[in-house]
Protein backbone atom coordinates (compact mmCIF):
# COMPACT_ATOMS: atom_id res chain seq x y z
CA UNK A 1 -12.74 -15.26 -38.80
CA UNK A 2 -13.22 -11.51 -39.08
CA UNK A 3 -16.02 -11.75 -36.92
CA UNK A 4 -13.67 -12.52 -34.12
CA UNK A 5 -13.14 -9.88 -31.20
CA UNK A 6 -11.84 -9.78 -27.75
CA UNK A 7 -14.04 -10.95 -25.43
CA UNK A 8 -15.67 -8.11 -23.04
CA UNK A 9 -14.50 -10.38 -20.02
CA UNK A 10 -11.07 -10.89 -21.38
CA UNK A 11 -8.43 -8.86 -19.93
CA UNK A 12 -4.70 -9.23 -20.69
CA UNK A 13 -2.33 -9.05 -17.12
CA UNK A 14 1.72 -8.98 -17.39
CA UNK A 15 3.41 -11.51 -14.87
CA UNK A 16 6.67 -9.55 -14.61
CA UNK A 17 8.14 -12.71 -12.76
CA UNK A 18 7.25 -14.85 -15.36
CA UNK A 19 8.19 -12.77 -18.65
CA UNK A 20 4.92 -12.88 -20.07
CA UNK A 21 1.27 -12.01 -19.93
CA UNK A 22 -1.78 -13.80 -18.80
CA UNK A 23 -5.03 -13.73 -20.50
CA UNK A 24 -8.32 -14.71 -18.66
CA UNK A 25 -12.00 -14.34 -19.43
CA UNK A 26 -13.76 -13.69 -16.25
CA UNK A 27 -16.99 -15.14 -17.66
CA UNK A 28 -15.65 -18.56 -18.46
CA UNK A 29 -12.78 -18.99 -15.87
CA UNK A 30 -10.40 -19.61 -18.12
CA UNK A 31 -6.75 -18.71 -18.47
CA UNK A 32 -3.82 -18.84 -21.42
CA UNK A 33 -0.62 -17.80 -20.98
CA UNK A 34 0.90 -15.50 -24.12
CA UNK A 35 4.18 -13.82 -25.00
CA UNK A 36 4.01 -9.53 -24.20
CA UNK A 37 4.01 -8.87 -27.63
CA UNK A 38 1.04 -11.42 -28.53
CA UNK A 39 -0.49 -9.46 -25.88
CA UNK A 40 -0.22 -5.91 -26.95
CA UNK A 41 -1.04 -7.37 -30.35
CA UNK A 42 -4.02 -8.86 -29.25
CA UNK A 43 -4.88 -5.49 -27.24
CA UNK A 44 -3.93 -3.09 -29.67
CA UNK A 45 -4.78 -4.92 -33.05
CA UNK A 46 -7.16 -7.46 -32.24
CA UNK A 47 -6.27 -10.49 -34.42
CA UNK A 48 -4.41 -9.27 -37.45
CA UNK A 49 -0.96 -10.82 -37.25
CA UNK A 50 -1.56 -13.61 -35.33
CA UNK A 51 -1.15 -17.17 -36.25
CA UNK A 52 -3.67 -19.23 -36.75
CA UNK A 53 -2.61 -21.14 -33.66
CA UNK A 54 -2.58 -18.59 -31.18
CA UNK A 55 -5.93 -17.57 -32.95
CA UNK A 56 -7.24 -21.38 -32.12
CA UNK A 57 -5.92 -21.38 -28.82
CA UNK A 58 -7.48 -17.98 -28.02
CA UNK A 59 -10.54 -18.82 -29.01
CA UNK A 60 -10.39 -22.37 -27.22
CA UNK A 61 -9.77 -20.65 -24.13
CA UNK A 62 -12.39 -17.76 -25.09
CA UNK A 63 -10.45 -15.19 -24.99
CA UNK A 64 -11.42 -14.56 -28.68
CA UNK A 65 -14.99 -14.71 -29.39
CA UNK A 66 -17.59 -14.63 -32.30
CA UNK A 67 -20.43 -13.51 -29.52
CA UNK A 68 -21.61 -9.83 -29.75
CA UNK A 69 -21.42 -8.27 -26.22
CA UNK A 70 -25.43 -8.51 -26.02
CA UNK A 71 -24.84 -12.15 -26.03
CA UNK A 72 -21.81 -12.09 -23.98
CA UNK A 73 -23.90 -10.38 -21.46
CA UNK A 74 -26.72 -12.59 -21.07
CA UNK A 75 -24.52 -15.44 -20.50
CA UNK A 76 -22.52 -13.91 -18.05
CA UNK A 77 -25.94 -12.66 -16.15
CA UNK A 78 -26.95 -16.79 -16.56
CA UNK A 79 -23.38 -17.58 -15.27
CA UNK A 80 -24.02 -15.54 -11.96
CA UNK A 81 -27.75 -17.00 -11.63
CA UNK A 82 -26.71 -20.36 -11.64
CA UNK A 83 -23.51 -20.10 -9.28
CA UNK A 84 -26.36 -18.93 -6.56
CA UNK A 85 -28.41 -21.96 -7.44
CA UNK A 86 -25.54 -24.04 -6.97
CA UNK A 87 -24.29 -22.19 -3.55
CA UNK A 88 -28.02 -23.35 -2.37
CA UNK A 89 -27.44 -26.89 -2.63
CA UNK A 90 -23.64 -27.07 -1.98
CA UNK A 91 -22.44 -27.96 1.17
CA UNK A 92 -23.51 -26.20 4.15
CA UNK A 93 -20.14 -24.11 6.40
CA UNK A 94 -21.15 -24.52 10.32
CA UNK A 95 -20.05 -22.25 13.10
CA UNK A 96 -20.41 -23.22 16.44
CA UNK A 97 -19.64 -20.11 19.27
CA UNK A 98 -18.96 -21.60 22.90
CA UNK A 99 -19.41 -17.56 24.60
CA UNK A 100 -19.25 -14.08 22.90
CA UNK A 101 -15.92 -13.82 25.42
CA UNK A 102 -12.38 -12.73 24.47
CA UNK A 103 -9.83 -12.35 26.57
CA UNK A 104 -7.50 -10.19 24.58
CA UNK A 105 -7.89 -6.56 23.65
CA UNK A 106 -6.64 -6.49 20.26
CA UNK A 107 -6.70 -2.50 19.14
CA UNK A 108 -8.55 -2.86 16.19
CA UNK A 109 -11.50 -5.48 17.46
CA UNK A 110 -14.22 -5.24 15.10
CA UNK A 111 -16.50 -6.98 17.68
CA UNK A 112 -15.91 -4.47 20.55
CA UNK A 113 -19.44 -3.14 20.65
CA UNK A 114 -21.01 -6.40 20.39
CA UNK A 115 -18.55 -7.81 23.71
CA UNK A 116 -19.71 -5.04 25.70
CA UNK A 117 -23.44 -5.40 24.97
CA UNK A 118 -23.98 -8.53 25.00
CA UNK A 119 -24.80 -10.67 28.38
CA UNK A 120 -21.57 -13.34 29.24
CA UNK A 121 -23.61 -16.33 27.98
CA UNK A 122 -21.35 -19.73 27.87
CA UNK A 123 -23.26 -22.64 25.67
CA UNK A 124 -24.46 -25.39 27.81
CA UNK A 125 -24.22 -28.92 27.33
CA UNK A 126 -27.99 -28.84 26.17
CA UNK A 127 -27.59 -25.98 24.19
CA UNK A 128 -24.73 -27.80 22.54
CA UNK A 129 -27.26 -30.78 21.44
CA UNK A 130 -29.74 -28.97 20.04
CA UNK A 131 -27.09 -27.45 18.19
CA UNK A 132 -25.88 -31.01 16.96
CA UNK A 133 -29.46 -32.23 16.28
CA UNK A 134 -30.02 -28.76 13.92
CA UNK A 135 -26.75 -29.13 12.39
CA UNK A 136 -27.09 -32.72 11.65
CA UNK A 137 -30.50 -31.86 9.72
CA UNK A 138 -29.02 -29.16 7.66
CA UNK A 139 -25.71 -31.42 6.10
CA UNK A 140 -26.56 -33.53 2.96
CA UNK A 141 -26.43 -37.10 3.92
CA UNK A 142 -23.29 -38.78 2.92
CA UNK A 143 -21.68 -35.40 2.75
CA UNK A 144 -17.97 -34.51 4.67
CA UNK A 145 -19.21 -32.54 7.86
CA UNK A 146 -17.54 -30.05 9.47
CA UNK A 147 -17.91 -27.28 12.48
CA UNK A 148 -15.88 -24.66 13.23
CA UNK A 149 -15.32 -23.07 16.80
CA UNK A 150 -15.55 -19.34 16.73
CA UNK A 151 -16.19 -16.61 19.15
CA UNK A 152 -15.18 -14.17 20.66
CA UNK A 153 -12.22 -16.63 21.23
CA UNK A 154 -13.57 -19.75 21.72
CA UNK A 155 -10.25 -21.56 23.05
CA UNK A 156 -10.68 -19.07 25.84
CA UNK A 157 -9.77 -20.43 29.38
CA UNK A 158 -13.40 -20.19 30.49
CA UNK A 159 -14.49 -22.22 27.70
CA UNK A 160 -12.77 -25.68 28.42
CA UNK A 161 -15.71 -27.44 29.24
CA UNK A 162 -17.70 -26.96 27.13
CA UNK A 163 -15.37 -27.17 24.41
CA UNK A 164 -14.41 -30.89 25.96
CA UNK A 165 -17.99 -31.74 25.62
CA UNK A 166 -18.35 -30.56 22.08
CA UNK A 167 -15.34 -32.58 21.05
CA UNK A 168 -16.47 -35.64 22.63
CA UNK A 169 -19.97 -35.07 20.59
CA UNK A 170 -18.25 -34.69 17.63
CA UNK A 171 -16.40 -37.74 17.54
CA UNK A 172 -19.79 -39.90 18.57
CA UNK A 173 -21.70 -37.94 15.44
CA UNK A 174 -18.40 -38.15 13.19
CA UNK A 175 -17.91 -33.92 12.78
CA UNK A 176 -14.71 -32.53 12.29
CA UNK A 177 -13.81 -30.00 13.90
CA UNK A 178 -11.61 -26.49 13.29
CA UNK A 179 -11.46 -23.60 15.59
CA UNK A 180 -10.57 -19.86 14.96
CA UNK A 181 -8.34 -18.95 17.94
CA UNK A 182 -5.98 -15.97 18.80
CA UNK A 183 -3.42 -18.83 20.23
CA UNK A 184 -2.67 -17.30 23.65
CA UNK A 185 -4.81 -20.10 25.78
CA UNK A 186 -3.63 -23.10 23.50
CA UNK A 187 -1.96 -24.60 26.26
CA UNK A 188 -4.87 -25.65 28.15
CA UNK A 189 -6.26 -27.41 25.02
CA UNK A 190 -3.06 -29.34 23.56
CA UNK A 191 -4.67 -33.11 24.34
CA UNK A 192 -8.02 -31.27 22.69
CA UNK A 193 -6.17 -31.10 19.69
CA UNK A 194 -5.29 -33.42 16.87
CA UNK A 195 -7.11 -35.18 13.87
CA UNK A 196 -9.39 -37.00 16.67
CA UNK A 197 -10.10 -33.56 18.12
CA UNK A 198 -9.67 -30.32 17.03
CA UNK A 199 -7.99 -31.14 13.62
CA UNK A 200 -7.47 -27.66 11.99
CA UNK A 201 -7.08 -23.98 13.82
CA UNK A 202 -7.03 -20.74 12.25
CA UNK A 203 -4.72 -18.27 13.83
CA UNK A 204 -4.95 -14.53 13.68
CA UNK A 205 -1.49 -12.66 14.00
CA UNK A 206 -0.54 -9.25 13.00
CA UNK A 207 2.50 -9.31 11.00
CA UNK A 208 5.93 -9.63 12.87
CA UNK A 209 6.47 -9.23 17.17
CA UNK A 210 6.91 -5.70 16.03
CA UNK A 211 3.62 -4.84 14.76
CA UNK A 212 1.99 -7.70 16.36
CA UNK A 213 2.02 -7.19 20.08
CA UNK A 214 1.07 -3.40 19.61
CA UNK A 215 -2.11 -4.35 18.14
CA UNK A 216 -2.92 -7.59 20.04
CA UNK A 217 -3.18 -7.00 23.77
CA UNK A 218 -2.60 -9.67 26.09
CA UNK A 219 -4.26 -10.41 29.94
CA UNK A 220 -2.77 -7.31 32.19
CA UNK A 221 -1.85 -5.66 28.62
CA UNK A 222 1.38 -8.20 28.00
CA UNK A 223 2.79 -8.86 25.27
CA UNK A 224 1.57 -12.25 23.26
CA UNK A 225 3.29 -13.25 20.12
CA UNK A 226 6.06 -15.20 21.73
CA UNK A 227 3.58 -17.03 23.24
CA UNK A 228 1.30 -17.62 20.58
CA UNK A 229 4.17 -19.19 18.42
CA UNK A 230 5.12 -21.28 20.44
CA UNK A 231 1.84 -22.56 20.65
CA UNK A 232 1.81 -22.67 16.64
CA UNK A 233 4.84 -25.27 16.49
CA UNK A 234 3.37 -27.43 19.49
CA UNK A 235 -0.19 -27.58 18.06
CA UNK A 236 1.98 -28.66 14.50
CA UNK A 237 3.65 -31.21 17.09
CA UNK A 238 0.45 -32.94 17.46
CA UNK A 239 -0.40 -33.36 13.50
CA UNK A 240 -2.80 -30.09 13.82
CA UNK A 241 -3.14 -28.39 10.76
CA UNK A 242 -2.40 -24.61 11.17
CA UNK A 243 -4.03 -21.73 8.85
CA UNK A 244 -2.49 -18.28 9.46
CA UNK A 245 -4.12 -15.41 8.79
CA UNK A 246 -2.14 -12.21 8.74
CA UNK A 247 -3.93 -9.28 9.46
CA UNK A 248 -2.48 -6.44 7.27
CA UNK A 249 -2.46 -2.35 7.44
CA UNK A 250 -0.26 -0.11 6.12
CA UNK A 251 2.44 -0.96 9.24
CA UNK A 252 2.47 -4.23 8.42
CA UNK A 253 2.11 -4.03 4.36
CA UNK A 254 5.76 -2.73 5.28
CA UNK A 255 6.89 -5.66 7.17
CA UNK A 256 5.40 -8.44 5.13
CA UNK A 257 8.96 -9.82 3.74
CA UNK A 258 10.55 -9.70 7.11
CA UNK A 259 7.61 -11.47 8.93
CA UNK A 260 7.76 -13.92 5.92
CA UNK A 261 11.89 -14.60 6.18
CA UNK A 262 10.86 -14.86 9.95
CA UNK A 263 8.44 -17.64 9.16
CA UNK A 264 10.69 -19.26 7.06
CA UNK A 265 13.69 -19.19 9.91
CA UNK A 266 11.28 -20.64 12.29
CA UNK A 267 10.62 -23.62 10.13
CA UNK A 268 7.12 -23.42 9.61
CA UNK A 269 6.39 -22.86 5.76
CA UNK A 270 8.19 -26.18 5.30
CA UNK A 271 5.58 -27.50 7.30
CA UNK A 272 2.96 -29.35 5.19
CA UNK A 273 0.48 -29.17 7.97
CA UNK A 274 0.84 -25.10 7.73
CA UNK A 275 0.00 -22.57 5.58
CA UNK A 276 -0.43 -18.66 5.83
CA UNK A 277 -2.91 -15.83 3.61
CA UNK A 278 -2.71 -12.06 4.46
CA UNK A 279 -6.02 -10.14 4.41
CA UNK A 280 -6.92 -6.54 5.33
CA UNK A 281 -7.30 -6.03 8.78
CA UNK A 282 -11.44 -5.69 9.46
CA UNK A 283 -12.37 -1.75 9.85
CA UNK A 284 -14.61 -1.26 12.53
CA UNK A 285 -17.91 0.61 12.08
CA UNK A 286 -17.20 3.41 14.35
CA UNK A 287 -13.71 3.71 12.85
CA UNK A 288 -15.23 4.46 9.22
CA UNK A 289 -17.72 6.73 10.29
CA UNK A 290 -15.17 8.30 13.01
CA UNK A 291 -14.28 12.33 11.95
CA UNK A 292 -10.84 11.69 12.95
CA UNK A 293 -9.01 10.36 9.68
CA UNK A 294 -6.00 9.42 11.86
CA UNK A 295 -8.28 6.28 12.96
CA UNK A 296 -8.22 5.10 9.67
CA UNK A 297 -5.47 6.78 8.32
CA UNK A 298 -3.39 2.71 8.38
CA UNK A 299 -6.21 1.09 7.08
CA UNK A 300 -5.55 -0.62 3.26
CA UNK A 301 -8.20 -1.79 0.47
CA UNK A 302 -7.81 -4.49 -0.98
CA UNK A 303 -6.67 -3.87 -4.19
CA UNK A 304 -3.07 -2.12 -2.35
CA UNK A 305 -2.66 -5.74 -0.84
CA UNK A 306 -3.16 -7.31 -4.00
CA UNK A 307 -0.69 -5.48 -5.85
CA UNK A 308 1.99 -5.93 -3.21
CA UNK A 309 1.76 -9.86 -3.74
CA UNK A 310 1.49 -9.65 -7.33
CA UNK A 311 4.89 -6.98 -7.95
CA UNK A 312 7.24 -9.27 -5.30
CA UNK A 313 7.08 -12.88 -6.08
CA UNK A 314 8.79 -13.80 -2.45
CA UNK A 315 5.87 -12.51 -1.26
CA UNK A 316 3.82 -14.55 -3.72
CA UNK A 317 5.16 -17.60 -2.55
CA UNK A 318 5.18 -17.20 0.67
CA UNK A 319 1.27 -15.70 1.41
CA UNK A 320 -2.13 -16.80 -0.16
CA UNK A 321 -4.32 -13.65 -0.44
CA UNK A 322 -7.83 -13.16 1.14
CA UNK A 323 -9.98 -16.13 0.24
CA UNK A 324 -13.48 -15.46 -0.60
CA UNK A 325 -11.49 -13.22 -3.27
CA UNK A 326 -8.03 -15.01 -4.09
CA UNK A 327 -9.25 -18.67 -4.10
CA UNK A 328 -11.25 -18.01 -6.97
CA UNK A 329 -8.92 -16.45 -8.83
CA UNK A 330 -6.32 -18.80 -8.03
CA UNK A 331 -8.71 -21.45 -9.27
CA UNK A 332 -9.00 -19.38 -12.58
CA UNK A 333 -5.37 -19.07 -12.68
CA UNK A 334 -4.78 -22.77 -12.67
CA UNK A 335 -7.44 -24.13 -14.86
CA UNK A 336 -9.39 -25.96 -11.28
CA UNK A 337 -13.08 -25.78 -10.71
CA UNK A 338 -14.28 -22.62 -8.81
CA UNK A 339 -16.31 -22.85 -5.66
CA UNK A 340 -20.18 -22.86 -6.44
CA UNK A 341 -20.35 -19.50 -4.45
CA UNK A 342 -21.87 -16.36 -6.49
CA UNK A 343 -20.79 -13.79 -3.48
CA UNK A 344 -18.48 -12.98 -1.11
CA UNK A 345 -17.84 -15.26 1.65
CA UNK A 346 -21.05 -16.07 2.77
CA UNK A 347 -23.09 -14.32 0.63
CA UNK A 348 -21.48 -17.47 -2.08
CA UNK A 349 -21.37 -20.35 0.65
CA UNK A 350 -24.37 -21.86 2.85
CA UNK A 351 -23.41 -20.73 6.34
CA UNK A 352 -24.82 -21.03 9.71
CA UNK A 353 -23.85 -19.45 12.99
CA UNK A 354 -25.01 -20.90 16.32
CA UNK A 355 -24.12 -18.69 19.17
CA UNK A 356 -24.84 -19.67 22.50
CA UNK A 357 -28.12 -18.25 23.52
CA UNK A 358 -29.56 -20.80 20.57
CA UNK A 359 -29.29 -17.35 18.01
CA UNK A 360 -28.99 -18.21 14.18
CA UNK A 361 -26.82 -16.28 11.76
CA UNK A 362 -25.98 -16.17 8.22
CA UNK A 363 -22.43 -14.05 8.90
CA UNK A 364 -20.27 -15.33 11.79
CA UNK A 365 -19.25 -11.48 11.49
CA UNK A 366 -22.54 -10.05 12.47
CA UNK A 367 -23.08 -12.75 14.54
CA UNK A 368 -24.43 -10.55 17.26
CA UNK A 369 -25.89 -8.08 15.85
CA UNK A 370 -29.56 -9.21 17.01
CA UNK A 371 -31.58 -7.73 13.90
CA UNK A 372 -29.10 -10.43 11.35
CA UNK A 373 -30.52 -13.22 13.67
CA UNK A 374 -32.37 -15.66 10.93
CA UNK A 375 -34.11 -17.95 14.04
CA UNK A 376 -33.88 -20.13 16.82
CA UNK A 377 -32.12 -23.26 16.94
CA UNK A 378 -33.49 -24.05 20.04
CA UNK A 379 -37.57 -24.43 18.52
CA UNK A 380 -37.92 -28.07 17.69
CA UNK A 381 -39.57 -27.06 14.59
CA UNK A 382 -37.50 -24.30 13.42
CA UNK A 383 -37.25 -24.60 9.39
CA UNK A 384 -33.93 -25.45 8.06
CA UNK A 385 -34.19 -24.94 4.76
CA UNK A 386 -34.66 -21.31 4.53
CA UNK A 387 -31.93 -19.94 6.76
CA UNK A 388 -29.64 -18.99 4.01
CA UNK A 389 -31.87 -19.33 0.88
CA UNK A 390 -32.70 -14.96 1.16
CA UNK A 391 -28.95 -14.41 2.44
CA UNK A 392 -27.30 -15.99 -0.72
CA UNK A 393 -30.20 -14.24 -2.87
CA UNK A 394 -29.37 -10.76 -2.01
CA UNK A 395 -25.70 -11.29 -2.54
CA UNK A 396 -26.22 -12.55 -5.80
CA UNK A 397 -28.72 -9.77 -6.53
CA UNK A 398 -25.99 -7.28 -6.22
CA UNK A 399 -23.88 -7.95 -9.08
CA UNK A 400 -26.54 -10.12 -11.20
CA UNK A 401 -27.67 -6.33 -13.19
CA UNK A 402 -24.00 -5.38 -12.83
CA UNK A 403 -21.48 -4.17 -16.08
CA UNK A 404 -18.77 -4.78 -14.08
CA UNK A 405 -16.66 -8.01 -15.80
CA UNK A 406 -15.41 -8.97 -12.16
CA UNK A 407 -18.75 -9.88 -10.40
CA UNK A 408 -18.12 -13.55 -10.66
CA UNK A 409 -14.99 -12.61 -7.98
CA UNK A 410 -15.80 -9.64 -6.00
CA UNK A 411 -19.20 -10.75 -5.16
CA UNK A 412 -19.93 -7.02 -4.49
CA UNK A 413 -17.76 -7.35 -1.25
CA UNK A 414 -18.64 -8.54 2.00
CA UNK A 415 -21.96 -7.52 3.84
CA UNK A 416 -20.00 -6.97 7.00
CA UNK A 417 -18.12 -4.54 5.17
CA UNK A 418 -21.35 -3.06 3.99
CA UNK A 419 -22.45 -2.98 7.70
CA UNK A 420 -19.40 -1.35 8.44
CA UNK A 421 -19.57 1.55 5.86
CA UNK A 422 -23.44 2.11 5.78
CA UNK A 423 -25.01 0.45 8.73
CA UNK A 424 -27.03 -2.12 6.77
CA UNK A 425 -25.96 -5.09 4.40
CA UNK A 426 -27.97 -4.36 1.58
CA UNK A 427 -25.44 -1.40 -0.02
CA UNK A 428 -22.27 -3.12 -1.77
CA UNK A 429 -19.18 -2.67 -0.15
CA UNK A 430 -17.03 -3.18 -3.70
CA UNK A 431 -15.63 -0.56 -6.04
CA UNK A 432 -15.10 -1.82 -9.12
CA UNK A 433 -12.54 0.32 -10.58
CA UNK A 434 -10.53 -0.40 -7.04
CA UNK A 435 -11.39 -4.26 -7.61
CA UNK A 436 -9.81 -4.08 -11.22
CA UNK A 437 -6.06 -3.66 -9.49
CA UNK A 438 -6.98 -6.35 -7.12
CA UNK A 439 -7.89 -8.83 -9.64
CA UNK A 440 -4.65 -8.08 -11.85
CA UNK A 441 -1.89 -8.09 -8.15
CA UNK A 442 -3.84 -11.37 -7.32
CA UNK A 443 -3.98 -13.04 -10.80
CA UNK A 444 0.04 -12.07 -10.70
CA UNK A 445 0.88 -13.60 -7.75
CA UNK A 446 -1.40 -16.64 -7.86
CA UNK A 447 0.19 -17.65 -11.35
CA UNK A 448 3.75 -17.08 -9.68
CA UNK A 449 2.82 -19.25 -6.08
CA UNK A 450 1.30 -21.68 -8.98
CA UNK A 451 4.01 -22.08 -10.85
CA UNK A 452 6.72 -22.64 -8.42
CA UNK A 453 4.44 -24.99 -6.32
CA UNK A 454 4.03 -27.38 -9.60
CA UNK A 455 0.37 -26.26 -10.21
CA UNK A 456 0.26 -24.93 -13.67
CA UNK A 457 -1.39 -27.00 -16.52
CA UNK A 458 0.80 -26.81 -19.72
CA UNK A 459 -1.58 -24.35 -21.71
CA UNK A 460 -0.18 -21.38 -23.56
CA UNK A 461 -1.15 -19.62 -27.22
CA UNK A 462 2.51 -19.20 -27.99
């Protein structure tokens, strides 16, 4: 018993809504909730004073350990190995992109350089089947299969053909099918969409009408959010299940209540079919490396998003936080099983980007960006079982010699990020002193969504 210490991956977070403190160990996902003054016991103390229950508990849920850090260490370094092994042989996430066109000139557009550069290609229906007969070779047999439609904007007017035909192949070969869309065309696609079509789409908005149409520029520079939610509600008409993301800077960090008392008004977070995260909006690379600070003077990290959710609970409720991060701590939170993933985004997750020209990609966000190409999906005897193997690799590299106790979550940050900052993919885009604030706002605000939503397992230590 006195050989018992804190864990070196155990860190104690207060949950101000709640009254009391969670303590997780990043190594082993695990969570306990504990009284404040357990906690600055615990922190302050170590185990003298404690019962020998919350001493059982805290061990069962390894926050307490008999381990010396050496040990600790190796584990965690094993831990991070074999979440990239199992990100190799999980599922593969498919990205189909009808053109490279938008029609929209949102302010911020991260893909800019790339729509200007690149030729206006449109997939054709041949293209389209040797995109099937790849993708169809890279799924697991017996596996759920899935393709999502991503662009430029993919629902674009100029894209309905194709689109049609990549619907009808999908119900032949029995793929789902989501699509990414900015919303402003939906209403050429409404009999496209549905579970027998497109079953899911992931809308982009930008906070409230306020903030929204001054960023997001329509056709002959018009206004679009209206528009786009009106879409929202019929697409939800037709059992089409709606993802919202809500691109945030420090304008609409501001508005995030009043957009989510607007959502609420307009009936859509009853909606089981819809749901809404918040994520920071995507800084461009000529932004970052601009001289003029007023470019990037509204742009937020993470870790100030994080925190917002985590000190106002209706906020909490209402918005899930970025994904590739909160999802895993979410999972934490509630005692689930995290995603085999050892990075962020796709650095954790088998992707594979088609464009139309027959490119491959590993990033749907450098999808583009010709020297990220992995191959040809056109070549009847392109290789499919090494197009991500070297792109999962060197995200788990990153953080596999790491100190930092948050690896398993940050995944050193995203290589578009990287791209963004340094020109290249390799350097990590992740501070880990910045990251610690973001783990604690998200751990806060995914144990408060939890718990009103029903989610919690009964565990505590006292």
């Amino acid at each position: 018993m006195l050989d018992l210490r804190l864990s070196d991956f155990s860190v104690c977070i207060p949950v101000n809504e709640a009254g009391l403190t969670l303590a997780v160990n990043t190594c082993w996902g695990t969570s306990v909730a504990i009284s404040n003054e357990t906690a600055t016991q615990l922190t302050t103390h170590g185990i003298q004073g404690l019962s020998m229950a919350t001493i059982g508990t805290l061990i069962q849920h390894c926050v307490l350990t008999g381990q010396t850090p050496a040990q600790e260490r190796k584990i965690f370094r094993q831990v991070i190995v074999e979440r990239g092994k199992r990100a190799l042989s999980a599922d593969v996430r498919a990205y189909l992109m009808p053109s490279y066109d938008c029609n929209l000139k949102c302010v911020y557009c991260f893909q800019h350089k790339i729509r200007r550069a690149m030729p206006s290609t449109r997939m054709s229906e041949q293209t389209a089947l040797a995109a099937f007969r790849y993708l169809e070779a890279m799924f697991h047999e017996g596996t759920p299969r899935g393709i999502t439609l991503y662009g430029g904007e993919p629902l674009g007017p100029d894209n309905r053909p194709i689109v049609e035909f990549i619907c009808s192949e999908s119900r032949r070969r029995q793929f789902s099918l989501m699509s990414a869309t900015h919303g402003w065309n939906l209403d050429q696609y409404f009999d496209l969409l549905g579970p027998k079509n497109i079953s899911v789409l992931h809308v982009t908005v930008d906070g409230p009408q306020s903030t929204h149409d001054r960023r997001r520029i329509g056709p002959h520079r018009g206004a679009t959010f209206e528009r786009i939610m009106a879409h929202i509600e019929i697409a939800l008409s037709r059992e089409t299940r709606i993802r919202m993301r809500v691109n945030v800077d420090a304008g609409v960090l501001d508005k995030l209540a009043e957009f989510g008392s607007y959502l609420e008004a307009r009936g859509l977070l009853a909606n089981p079919l819809f749901s809404v995260y918040v994520a920071p909006t995507f800084a461009t690379k000529s932004q970052l490396n601009s001289a003029r600070a007023e470019k990037t003077a509204t742009l937020i990290t993470e870790s100030a998003l994080a925190k917002k959710l985590g000190e106002h609970p209706d906020l909490a409720r209402t918005f899930g936080g970025h994904p590739p991060v909160y999802d895993r701590i979410a999972a934490l939170v509630t005692g689930s099983l995290p995603a085999p993933a050892a990075g962020h985004c796709c650095y954790g997750t088998r992707t594979i980007v088609l464009d139309p020209a027959g490119s491959i990609y590993s990033c749907v966000f450098l999808a583009g960006e010709r020297e990220y190409a992995v191959g040809c999906y056109l070549h009847p005897k392109h290789k499919v079982s090494n197009d991500t193997s070297e792109w999962i690799d060197q995200g788990t590299r990153r953080c596999a010699v790491t100190e930092c106790k948050y690896a398993l979550y940050c995944g050193a940050g995203s290589p578009y990020d990287s791209f963004a900052r340094h020109g290249t993919t390799i350097s990590s885009s992740c501070d880990c002193s910045d990251f610690e604030s973001a783990f604690a706002g998200y751990v806060s605000a995914a144990y408060v969504k939890a718990l009103s939503e029903g989610a919690l397992s009964d565990h505590a230590a006292d």
